[in-house]
Protein backbone atom coordinates (compact mmCIF):
# COMPACT_ATOMS: atom_id res chain seq x y z
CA UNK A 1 -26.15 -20.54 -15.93
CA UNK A 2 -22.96 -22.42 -15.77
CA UNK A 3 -21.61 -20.98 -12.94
CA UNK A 4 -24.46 -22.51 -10.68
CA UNK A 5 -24.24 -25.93 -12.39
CA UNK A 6 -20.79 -26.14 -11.36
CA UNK A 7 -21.68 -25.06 -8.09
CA UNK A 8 -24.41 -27.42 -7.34
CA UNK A 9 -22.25 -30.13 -8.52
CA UNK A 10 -19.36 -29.27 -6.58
CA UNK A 11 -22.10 -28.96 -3.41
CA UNK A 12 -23.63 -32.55 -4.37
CA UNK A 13 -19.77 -34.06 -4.19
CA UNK A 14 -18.64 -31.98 -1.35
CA UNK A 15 -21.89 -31.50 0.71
CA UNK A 16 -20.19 -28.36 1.00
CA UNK A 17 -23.83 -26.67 2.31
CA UNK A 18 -22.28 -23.08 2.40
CA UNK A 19 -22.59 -23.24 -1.36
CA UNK A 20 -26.08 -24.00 -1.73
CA UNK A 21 -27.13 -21.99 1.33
CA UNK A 22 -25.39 -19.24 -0.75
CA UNK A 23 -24.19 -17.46 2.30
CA UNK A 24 -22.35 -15.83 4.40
CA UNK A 25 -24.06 -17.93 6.62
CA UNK A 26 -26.04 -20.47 5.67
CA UNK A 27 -23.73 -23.34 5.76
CA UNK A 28 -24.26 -23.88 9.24
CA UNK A 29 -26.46 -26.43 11.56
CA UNK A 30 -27.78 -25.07 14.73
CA UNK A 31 -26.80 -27.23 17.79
CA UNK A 32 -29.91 -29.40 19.04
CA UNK A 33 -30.48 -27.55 22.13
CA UNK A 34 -29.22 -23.94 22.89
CA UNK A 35 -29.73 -21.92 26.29
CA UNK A 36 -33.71 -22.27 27.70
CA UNK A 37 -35.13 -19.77 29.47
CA UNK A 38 -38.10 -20.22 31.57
CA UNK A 39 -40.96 -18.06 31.92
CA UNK A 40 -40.31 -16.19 34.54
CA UNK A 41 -36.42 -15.55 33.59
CA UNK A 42 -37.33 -14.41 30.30
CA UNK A 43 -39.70 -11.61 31.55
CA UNK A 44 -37.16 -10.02 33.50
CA UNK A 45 -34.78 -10.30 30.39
CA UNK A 46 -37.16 -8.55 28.56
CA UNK A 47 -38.09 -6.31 30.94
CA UNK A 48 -34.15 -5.53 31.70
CA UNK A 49 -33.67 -4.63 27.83
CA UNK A 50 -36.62 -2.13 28.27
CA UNK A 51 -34.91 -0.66 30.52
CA UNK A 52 -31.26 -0.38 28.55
CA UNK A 53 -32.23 -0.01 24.82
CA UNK A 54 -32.05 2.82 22.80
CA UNK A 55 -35.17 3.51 20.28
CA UNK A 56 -34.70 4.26 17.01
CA UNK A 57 -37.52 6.42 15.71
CA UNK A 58 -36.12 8.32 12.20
CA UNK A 59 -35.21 11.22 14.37
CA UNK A 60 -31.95 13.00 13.67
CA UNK A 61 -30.14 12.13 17.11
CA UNK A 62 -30.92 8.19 16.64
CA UNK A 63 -27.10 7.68 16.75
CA UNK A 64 -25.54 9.71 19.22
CA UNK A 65 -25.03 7.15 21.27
CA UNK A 66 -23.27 5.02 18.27
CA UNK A 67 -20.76 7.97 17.43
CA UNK A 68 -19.93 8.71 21.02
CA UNK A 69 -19.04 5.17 21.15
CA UNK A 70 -17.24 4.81 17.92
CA UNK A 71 -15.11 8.25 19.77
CA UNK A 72 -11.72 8.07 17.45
CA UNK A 73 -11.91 4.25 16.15
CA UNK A 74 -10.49 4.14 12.44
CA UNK A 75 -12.54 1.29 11.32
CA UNK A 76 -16.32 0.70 11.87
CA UNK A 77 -18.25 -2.56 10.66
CA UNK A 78 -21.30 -2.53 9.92
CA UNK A 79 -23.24 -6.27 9.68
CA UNK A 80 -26.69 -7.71 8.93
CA UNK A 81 -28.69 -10.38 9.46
CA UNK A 82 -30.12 -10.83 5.50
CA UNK A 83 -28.51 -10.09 2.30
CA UNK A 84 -31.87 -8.54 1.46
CA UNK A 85 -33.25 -6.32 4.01
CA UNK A 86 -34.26 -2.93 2.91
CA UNK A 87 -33.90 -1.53 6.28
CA UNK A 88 -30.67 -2.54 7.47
CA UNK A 89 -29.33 -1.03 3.68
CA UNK A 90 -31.31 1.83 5.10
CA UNK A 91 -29.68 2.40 8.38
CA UNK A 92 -26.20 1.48 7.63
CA UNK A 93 -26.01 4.71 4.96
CA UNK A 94 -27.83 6.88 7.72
CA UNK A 95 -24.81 5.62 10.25
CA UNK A 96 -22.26 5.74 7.46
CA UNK A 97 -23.18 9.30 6.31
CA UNK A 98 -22.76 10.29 9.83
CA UNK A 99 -19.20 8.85 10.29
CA UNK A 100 -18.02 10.53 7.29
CA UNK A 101 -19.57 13.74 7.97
CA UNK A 102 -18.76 13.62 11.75
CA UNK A 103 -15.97 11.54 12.34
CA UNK A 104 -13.68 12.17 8.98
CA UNK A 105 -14.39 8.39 7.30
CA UNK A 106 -12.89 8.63 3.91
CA UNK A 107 -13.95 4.70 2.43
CA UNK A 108 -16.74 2.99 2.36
CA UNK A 109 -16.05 -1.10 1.45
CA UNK A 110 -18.34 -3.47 0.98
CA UNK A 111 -18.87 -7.23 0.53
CA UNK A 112 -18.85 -6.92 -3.19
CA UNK A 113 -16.09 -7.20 -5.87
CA UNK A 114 -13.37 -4.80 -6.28
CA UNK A 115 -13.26 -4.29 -10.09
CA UNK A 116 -17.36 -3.20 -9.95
CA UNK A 117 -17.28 -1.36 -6.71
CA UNK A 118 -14.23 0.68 -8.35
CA UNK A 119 -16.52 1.61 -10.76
CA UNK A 120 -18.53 3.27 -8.31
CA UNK A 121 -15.38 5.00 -6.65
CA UNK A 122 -14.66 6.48 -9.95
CA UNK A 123 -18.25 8.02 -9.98
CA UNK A 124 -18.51 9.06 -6.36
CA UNK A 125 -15.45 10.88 -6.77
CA UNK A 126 -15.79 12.49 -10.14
CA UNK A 127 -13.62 10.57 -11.71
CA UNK A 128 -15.46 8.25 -13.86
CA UNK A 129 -17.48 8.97 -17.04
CA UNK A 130 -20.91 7.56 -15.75
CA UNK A 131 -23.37 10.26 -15.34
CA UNK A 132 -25.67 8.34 -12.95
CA UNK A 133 -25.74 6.48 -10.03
CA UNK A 134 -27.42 4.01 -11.97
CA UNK A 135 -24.74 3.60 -14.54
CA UNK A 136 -21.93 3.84 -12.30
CA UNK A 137 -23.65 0.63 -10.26
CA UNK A 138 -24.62 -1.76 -13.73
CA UNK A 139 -21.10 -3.44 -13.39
CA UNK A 140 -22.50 -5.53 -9.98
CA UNK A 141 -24.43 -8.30 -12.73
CA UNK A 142 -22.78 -11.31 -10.93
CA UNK A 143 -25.33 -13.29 -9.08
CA UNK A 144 -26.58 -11.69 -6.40
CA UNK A 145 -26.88 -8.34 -8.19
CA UNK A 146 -29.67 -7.17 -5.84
CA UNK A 147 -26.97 -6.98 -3.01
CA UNK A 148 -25.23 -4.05 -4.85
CA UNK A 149 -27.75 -2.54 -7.18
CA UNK A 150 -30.75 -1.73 -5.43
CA UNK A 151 -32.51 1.50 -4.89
CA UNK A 152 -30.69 1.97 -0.87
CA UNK A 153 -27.00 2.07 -2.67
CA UNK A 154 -28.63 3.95 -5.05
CA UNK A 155 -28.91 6.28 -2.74
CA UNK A 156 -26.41 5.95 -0.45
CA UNK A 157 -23.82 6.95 -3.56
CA UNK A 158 -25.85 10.13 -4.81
CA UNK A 159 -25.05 11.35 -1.83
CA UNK A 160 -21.61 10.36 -1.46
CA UNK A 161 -21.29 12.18 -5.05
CA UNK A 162 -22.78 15.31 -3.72
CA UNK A 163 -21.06 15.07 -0.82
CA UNK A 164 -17.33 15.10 -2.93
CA UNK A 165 -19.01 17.49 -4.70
CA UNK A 166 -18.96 20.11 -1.91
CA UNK A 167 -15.78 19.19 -0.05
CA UNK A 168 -12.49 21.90 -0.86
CA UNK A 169 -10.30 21.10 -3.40
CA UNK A 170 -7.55 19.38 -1.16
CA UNK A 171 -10.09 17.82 1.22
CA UNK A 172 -10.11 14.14 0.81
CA UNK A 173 -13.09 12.12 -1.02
CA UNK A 174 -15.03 9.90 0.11
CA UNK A 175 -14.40 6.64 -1.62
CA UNK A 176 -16.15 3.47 -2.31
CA UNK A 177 -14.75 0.02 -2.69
CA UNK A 178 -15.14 -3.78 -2.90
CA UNK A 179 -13.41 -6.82 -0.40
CA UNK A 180 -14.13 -10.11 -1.83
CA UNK A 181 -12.85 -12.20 -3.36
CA UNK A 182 -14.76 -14.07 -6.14
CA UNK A 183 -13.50 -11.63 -9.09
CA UNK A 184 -10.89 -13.36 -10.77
CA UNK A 185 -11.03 -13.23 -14.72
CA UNK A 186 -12.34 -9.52 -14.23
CA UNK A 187 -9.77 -8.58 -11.58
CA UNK A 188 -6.78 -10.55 -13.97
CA UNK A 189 -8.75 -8.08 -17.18
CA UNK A 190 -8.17 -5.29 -14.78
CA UNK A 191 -4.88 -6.02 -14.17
CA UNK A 192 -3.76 -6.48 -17.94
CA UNK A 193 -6.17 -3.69 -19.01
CA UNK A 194 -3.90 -1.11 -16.59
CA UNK A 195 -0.61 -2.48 -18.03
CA UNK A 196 -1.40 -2.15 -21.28
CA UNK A 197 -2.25 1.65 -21.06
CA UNK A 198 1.15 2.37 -18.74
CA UNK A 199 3.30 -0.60 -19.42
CA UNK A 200 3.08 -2.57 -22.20
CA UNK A 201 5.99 -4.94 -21.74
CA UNK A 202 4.54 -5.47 -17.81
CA UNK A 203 1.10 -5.88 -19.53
CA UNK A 204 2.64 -9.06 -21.78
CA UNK A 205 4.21 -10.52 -18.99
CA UNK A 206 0.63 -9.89 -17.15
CA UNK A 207 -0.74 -12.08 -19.84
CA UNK A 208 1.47 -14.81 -19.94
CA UNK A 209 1.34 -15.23 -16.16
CA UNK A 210 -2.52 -15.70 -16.16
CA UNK A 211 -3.08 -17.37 -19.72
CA UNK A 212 -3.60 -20.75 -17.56
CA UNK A 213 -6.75 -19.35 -15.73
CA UNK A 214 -8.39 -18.48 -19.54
CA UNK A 215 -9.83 -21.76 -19.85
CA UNK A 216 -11.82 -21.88 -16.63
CA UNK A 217 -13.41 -18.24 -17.62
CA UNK A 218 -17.10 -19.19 -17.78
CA UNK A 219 -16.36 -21.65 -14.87
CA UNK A 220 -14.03 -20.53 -12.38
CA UNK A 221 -14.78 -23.41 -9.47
CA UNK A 222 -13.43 -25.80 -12.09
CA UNK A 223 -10.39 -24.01 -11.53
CA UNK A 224 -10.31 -25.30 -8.00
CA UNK A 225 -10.52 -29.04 -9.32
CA UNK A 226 -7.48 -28.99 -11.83
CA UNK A 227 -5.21 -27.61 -9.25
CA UNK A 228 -6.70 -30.23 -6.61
CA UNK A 229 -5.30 -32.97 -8.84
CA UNK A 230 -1.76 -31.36 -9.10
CA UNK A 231 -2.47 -29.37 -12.16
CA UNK A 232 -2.05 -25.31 -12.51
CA UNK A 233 0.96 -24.98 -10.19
CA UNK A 234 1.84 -22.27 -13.42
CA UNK A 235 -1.15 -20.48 -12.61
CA UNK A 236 -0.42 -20.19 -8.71
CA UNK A 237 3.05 -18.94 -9.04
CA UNK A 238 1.97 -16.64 -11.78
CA UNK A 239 -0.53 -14.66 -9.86
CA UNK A 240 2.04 -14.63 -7.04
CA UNK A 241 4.45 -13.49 -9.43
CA UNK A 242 2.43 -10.59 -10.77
CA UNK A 243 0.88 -9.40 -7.76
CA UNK A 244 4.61 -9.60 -6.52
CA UNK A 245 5.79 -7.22 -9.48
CA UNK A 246 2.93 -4.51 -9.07
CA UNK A 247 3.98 -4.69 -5.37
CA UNK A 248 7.72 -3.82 -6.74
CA UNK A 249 6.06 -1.22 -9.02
CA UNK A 250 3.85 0.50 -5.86
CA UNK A 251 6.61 1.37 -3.90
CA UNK A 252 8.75 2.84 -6.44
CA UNK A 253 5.90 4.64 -6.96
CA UNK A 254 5.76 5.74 -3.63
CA UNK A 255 9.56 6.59 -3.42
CA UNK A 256 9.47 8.82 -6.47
CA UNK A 257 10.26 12.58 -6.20
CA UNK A 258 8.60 14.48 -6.78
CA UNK A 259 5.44 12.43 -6.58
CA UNK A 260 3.45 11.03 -9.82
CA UNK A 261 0.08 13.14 -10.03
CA UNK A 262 -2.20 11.36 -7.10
CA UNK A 263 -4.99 9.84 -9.78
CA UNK A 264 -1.90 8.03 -11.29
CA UNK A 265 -1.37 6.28 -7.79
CA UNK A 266 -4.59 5.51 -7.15
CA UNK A 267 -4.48 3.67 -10.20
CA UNK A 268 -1.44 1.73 -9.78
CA UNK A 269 -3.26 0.64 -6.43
CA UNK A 270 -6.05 -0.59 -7.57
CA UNK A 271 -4.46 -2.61 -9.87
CA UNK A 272 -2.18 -4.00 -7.14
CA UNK A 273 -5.31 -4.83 -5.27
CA UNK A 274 -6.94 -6.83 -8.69
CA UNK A 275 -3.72 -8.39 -8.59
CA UNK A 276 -4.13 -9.55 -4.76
CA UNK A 277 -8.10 -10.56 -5.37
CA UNK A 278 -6.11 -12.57 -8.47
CA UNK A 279 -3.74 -14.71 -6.11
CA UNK A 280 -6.12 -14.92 -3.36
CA UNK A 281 -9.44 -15.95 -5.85
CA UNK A 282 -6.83 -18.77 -7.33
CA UNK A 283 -6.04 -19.93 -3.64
CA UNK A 284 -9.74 -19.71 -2.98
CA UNK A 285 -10.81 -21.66 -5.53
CA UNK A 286 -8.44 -24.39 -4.45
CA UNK A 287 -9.21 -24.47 -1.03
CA UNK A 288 -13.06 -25.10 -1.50
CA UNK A 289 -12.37 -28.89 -2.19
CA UNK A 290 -10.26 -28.80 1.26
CA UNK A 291 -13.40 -28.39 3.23
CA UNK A 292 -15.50 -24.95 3.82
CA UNK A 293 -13.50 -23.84 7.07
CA UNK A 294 -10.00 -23.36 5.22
CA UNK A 295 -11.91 -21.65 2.75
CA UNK A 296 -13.97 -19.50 4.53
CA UNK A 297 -11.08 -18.57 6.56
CA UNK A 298 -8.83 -17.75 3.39
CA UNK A 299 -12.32 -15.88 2.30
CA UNK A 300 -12.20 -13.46 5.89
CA UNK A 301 -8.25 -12.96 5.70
CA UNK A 302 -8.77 -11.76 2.50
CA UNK A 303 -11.36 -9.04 3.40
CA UNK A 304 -8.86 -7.82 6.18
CA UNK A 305 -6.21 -7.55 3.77
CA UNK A 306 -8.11 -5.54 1.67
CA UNK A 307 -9.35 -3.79 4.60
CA UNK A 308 -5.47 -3.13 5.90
CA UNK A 309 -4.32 -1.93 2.32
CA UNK A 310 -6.99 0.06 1.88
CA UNK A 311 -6.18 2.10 5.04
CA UNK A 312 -2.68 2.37 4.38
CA UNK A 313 -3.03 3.74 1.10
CA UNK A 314 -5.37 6.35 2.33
CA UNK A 315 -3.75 7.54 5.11
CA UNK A 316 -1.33 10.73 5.07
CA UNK A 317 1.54 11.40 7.46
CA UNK A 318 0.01 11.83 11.11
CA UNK A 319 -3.53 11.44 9.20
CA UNK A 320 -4.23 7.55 9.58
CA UNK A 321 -7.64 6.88 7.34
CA UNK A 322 -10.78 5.74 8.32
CA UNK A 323 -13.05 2.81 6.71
CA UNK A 324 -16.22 1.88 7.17
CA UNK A 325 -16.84 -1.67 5.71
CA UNK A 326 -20.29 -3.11 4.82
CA UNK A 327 -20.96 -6.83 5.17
CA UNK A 328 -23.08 -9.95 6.85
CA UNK A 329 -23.10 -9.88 10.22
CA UNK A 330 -21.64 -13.63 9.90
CA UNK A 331 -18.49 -11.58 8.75
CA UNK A 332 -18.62 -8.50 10.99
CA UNK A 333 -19.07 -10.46 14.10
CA UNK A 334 -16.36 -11.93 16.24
CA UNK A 335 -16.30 -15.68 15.57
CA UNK A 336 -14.66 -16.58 19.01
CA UNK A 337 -17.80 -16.05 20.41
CA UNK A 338 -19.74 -17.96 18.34
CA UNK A 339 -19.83 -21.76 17.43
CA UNK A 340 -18.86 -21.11 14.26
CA UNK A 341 -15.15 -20.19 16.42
CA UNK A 342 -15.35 -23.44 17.92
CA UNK A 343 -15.40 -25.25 14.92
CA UNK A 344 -11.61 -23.33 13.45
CA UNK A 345 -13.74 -20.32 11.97
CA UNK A 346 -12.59 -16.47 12.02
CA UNK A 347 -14.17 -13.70 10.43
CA UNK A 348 -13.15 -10.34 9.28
CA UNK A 349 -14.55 -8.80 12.54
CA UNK A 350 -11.99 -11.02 14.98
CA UNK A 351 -8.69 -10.66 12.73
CA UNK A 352 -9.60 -6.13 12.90
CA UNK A 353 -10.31 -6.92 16.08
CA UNK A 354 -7.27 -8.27 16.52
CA UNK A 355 -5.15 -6.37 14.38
CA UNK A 356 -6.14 -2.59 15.58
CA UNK A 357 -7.28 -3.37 19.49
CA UNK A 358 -8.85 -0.98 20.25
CA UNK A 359 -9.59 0.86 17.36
CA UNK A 360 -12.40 -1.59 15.79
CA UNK A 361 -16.58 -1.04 16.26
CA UNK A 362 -18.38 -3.91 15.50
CA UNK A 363 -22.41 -3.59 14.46
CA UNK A 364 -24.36 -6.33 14.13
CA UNK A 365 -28.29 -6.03 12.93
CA UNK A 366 -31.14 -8.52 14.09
CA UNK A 367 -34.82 -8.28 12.51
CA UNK A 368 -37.51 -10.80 13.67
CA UNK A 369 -39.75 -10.92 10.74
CA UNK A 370 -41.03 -9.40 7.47
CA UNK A 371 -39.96 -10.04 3.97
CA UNK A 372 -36.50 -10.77 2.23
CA UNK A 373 -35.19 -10.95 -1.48
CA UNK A 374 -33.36 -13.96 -1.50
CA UNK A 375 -33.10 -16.90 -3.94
CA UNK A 376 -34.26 -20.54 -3.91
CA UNK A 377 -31.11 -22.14 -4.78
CA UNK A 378 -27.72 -20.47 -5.85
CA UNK A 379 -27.31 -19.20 -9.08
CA UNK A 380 -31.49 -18.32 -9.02
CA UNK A 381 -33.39 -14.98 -9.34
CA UNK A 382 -34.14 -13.38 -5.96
CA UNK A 383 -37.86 -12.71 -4.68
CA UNK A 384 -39.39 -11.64 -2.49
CA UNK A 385 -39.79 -14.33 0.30
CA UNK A 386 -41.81 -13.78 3.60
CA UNK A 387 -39.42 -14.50 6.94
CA UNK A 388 -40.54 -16.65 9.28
CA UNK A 389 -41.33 -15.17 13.17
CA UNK A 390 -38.01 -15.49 15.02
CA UNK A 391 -37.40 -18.70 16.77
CA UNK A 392 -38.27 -18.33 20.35
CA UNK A 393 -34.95 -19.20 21.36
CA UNK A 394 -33.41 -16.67 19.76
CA UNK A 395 -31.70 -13.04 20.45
CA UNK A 396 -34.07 -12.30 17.94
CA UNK A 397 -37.21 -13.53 19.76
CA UNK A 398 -35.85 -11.82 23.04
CA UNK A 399 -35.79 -7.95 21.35
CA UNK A 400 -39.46 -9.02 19.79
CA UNK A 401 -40.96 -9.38 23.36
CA UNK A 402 -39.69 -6.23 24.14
CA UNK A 403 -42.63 -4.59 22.08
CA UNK A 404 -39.82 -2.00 21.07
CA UNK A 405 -40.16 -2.03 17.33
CA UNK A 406 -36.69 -1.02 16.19
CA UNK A 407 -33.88 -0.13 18.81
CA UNK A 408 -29.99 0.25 19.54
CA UNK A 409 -28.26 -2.27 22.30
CA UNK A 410 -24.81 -1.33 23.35
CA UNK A 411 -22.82 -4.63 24.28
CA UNK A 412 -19.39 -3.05 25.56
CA UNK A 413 -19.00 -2.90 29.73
CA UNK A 414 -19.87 -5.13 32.46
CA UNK A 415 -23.82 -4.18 32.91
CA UNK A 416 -26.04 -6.80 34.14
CA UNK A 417 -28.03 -7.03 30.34
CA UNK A 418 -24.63 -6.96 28.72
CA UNK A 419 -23.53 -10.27 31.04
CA UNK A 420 -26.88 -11.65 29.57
CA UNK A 421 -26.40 -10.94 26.13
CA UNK A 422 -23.37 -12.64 26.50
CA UNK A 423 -25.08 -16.23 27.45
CA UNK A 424 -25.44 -18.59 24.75
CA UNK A 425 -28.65 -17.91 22.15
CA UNK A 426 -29.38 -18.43 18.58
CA UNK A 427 -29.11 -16.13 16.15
CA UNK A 428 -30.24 -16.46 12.59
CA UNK A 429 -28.17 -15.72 9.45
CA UNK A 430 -29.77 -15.71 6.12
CA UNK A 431 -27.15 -15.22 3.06
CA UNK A 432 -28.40 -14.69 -0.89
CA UNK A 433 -30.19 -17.99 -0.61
CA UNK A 434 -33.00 -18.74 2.16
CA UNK A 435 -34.59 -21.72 2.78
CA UNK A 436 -37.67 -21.25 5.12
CA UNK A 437 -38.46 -25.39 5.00
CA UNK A 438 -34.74 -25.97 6.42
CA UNK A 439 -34.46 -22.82 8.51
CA UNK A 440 -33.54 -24.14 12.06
CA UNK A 441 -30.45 -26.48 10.34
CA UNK A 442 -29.65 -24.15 7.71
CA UNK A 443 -30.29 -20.51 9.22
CA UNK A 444 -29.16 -20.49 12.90
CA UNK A 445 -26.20 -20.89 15.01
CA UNK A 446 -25.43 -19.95 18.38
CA UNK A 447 -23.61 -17.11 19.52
CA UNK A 448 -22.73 -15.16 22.52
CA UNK A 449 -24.19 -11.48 21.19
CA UNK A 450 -22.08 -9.06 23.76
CA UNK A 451 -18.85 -10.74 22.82
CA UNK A 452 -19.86 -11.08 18.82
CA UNK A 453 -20.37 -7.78 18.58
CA UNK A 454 -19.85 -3.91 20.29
CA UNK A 455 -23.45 -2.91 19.97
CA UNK A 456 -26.73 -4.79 18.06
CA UNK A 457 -29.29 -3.03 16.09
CA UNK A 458 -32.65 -4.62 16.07
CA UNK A 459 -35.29 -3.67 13.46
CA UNK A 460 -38.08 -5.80 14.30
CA UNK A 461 -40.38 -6.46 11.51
CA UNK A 462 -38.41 -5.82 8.17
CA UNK A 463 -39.08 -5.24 3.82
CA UNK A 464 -37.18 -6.67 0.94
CA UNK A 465 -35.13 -4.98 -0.69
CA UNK A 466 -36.08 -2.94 -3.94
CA UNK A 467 -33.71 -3.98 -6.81
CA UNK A 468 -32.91 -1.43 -9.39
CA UNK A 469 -34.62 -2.35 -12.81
CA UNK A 470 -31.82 -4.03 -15.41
């Protein structure tokens, strides 16, 4: 396909390894030595997490302990270790159908594009005129479409239908979203597409502004290069421009009286957000030539944006809104504890962290073997790939010895085992492309666990995910 080729070229000039690792964390090399543990240390680390984890066995009280801790917190992130790990899809809906039943959560957003995962709003909440689950997910075909439609989300949104289905006609639905950022002819489409059915006029003008991104449609990375050279400066200050103008049009929206009907809002939003995944995709784009930190960093402030806007627009007068966001822990987790920090990183878990002190539960996931869908190279199918044992320097290796198959480690406080967890280890990372052969270099980086994240779920031996049939 000729999105890859661009991309492998553009990794071949660049050696920009992010690309070709695919991930969210693969473009990282683990340091040459990280913290060793002798013998006799390590069995009373193990035997110290024996003592302080929490099993999860399937029962209906596994996460008590995770919604007494997430108490009133408005946003909740949930991480994990693979892009292709049937369990940790598995557990994050059995965690996220217990914040919004329990705790009032209102959005689910995930690490997936906005125009597609709006789709999926639209059926969730009745709105749209797919009549399945299935249908509702077929817009996620961008490589990696098992991240998004596989037989856990699947799931995970029947319910969320039948959960809207039952809720009083004022209560608020449940919504699900997209945060990234890689969407920019279909997010521009979007854009134009809600214009022309309100505005025509604005819908012209829409045009116009983003006519200079039409030629890099079945390559958008080649965007990135023309503006590198000088070109496209049109381009930039036309997405600008337009996201500028729905911004205009939102809060006249919002100062009308008596209000426009509430569907005609939520419309007008989520074209303002296409409009900011428009700007920000553009910038993106650029900024992958600069070097992967100023992108990856223009990737994460992104996501919080999103995150922020999201929030605002859902919360009511003395009602702020809850959001429970779904993405790689390399994301979720704090990058000021990792080495990843050290090297001018930040991730969407530090900036909410930062942003709502306080009010911010960070979940990261850890599994130590089993199988993974994941590709070969980017661009390529996913299979099914065994995962190598944990390496025994690892967080990952630690919960193994424990003999504890799958468990729940709080991190917050000043206990002796969260003081441990918060020496340095490695922890492994694989994205949508996983490379057993190159694993230590292109899989691992080290971390300090009790400061990355608020509490770690470990799910020891792990299954690929189940994609849904095209």
């Amino acid at each position: 396909m000729k999105r890859w080729l661009w991309t492998a070229t553009l990794v071949a000039c660049l050696s920009i390894t992010s690309l070709l690792i695919g991930a969210d964390a693969g473009r990282i090399t683990a340091p040459a030595s990280s913290t060793a543990t002798s013998p006799a240390t390590r069995s009373a680390l193990v035997s110290g997490l024996r003592r302080v984890v929490l099993p999860i066995k399937g029962a209906t009280g596994d996460y008590d302990p995770l919604m007494k801790l997430v108490g009133d917190a408005r946003f909740v992130l949930l991480g994990e270790a693979t892009h292709g790990t049937e369990e940790f899809y598995r557990e994050r809906a059995r965690i996220t159908q217990r914040l919004i039943e329990e705790k009032g959560f209102t959005a689910v957003i995930v690490e997936g594009d906005w125009p597609d995962a709006y789709q999926v709003n639209r059926y969730v909440r009745g709105l749209g005129s797919e009549t399945s689950a299935e249908a509702a997910l077929s817009g996620f075909t961008r490589f990696p479409n098992w991240m998004w439609r596989n037989t856990q989300v699947r799931d995970l949104v029947r319910w969320m239908r039948a959960h809207n289905g039952k809720l009083p006609a004022a209560a608020p639905r449940a919504g699900f979203y997209g945060l990234d950022v890689y969407s920019l002819h279909e997010s521009a489409d979007a854009v134009v597409g809600y214009l022309q059915r309100t505005d025509p006029a604005a819908a012209q003008r829409a045009r116009a502004r983003y006519a200079g991104f039409e030629r890099f449609r079945e390559e958008p990375e080649a965007y990135g290069l023309a503006a590198l050279s000088g070109g496209e400066k049109a381009s930039q200050q036309g997405a600008l421009e337009q996201f500028q103008e729905l911004q205009r049009m939102q809060k006249a929206d919002a100062a009308t009286t008596p209000r426009r009907d509430a569907l005609a809002s939520e419309e007008l939003f989520a074209a303002l957000q296409n409009a900011r995944v428009v700007k920000n995709a553009a910038a993106y784009y650029r900024e992958m030539y600069r070097g992967s930190v100023s992108s990856w960093n223009l990737r994460d402030s992104h996501m919080a944006d999103m995150v922020d806007a999201l929030a605002a627009h859902l919360s009511a007068p003395g009602q702020p809104a809850k959001v429970i966001v779904w993405a790689h822990n390399s994301h979720v987790g704090d990058a000021r504890s990792t080495m990843l920090g050290q090297a001018g990183e930040w991730t969407l878990g530090q900036l909410m962290r930062q942003r709502h002190a306080g009010q911010t539960v960070l979940v990261g996931f850890t599994t130590h073997s089993g199988t993974v869908i994941a590709a070969s190279q980017w661009g390529e199918p996913g299979r099914v790939q065994p995962v190598r044992p944990a390496l025994p320097n690892s967080y990952a290796a630690l919960f193994h010895d424990t003999g504890i198959p799958n468990f729940l480690l709080p991190l917050r406080g000043s206990g002796e085992m969260v003081l441990k967890m918060g020496e340095p280890r490695l922890e492994r990372a694989i994205g949508v492309v996983y490379l057993p052969q190159r694993e230590r270099e292109s899989h691992y980086f080290e971390a300090r666990m009790s400061k990355q994240f608020d509490v770690v779920i470990h799910l020891d031996k792990t299954t690929a995910l189940k994609p849904l049939t095209p």
